[in-house]
Structures are given as C-alpha cells and as structure tokens.
Protein backbone atom coordinates (compact mmCIF):
# COMPACT_ATOMS: atom_id res chain seq x y z
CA UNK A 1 99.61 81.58 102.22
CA UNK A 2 98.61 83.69 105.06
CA UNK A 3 101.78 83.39 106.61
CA UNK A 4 103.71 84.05 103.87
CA UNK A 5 102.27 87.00 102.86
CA UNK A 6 102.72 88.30 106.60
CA UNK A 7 106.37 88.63 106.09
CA UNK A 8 105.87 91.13 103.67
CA UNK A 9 104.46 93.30 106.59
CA UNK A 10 107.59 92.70 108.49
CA UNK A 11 110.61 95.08 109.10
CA UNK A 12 113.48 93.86 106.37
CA UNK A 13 110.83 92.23 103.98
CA UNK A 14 108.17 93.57 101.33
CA UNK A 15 105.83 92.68 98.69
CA UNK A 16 106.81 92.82 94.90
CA UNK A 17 104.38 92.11 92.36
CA UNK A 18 105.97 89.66 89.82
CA UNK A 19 103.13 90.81 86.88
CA UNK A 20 104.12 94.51 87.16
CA UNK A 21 107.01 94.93 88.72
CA UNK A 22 105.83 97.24 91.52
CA UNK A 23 107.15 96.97 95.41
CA UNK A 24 105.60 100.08 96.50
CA UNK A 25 101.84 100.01 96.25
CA UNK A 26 99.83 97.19 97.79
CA UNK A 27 96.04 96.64 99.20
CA UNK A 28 96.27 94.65 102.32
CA UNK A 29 93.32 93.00 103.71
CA UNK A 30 93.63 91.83 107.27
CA UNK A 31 91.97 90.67 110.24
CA UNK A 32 93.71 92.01 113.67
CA UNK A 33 92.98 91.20 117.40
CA UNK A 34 93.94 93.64 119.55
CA UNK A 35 94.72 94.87 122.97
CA UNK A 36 94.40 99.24 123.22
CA UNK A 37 94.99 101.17 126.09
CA UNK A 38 92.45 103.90 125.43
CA UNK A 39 92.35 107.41 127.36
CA UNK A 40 89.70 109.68 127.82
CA UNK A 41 89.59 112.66 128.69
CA UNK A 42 87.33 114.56 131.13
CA UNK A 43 85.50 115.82 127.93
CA UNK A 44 85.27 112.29 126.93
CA UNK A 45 87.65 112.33 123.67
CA UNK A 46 89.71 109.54 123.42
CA UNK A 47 92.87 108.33 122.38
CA UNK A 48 94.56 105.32 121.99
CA UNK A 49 97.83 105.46 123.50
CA UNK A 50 99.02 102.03 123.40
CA UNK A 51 98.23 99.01 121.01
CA UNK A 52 99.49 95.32 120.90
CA UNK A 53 99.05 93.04 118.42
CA UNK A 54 97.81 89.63 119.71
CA UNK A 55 96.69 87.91 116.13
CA UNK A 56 97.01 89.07 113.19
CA UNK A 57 95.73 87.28 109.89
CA UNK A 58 96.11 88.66 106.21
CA UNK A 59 93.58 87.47 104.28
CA UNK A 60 94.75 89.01 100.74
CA UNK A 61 97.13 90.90 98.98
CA UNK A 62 97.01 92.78 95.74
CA UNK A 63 98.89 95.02 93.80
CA UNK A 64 97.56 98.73 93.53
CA UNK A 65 99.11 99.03 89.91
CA UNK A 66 97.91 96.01 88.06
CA UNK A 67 95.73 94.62 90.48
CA UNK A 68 96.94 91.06 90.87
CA UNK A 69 96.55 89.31 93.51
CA UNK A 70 98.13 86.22 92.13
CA UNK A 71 101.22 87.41 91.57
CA UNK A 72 102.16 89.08 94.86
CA UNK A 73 104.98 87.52 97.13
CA UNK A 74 107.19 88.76 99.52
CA UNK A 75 111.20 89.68 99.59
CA UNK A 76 113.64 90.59 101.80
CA UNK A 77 114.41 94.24 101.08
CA UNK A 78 116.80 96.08 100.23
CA UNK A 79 119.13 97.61 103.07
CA UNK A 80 119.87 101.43 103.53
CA UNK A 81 123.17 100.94 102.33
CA UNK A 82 122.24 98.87 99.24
C-alpha cells in the first residue's frame, strides 16, 4: 500500500479521493530519513541548505474533504496542456 500511495507524491501523479471526488486536499502521514547539510552561522542560526531523501515511507493517506482514508489512490495527472 505504502508504495502505492508514494506515487501520488511523485511528479506526473496525484491522489484523488474516489468518495468525494477531491484531488487537491490530502493529509499525508510519513516517515522520512534524511541526509541535511545544515549551516550555521557565527550567531549560531541555522539553515538547511541541502536535503536528500534516503527512505521515505507513507504510512497513510486521507482526504481533507471527506476524510477517507479508504478511498484514496493515486493517478497520473493531468499535463499542462491537457
């Protein structure tokens, strides 16, 4: 499922909820491992100027209108031109 539902997160693809209707609104809840290149400066305030992905894991999906989580898949989307 996990997997699945990742595609939606992917450039080209997204969620649609089949109870509702609605491709636009979604709670993700996910689990990330990450690498972060993190600068400080002299005053100690940081900022993170690189990130990378290593493992990423969604654990659920559910619609922000209706609030099914059942019901949510993914699509390919829609192209500029479409």
């Amino acid at each position: 499922m996990s997997d699945e539902l990742l595609r939606g997160l992917e450039p080209g693809h997204r969620f649609r909820c089949d109870g509702c209707g609605n491709v636009t609104r979604f709670d993700v809840v996910s689990t990330a491992r990450t690498r972060r290149y993190h600068h400080f400066d002299l005053g100690g305030d940081a900022q993170v100027e690189e990130e990378e992905i290593l493992a990423l894991t969604i654990e659920s999906v559910s619609c922000r209108w209706c609030g099914a989580a059942d019901r949510v898949r993914t699509e390919t989307a829609p192209s500029a031109s479409d």
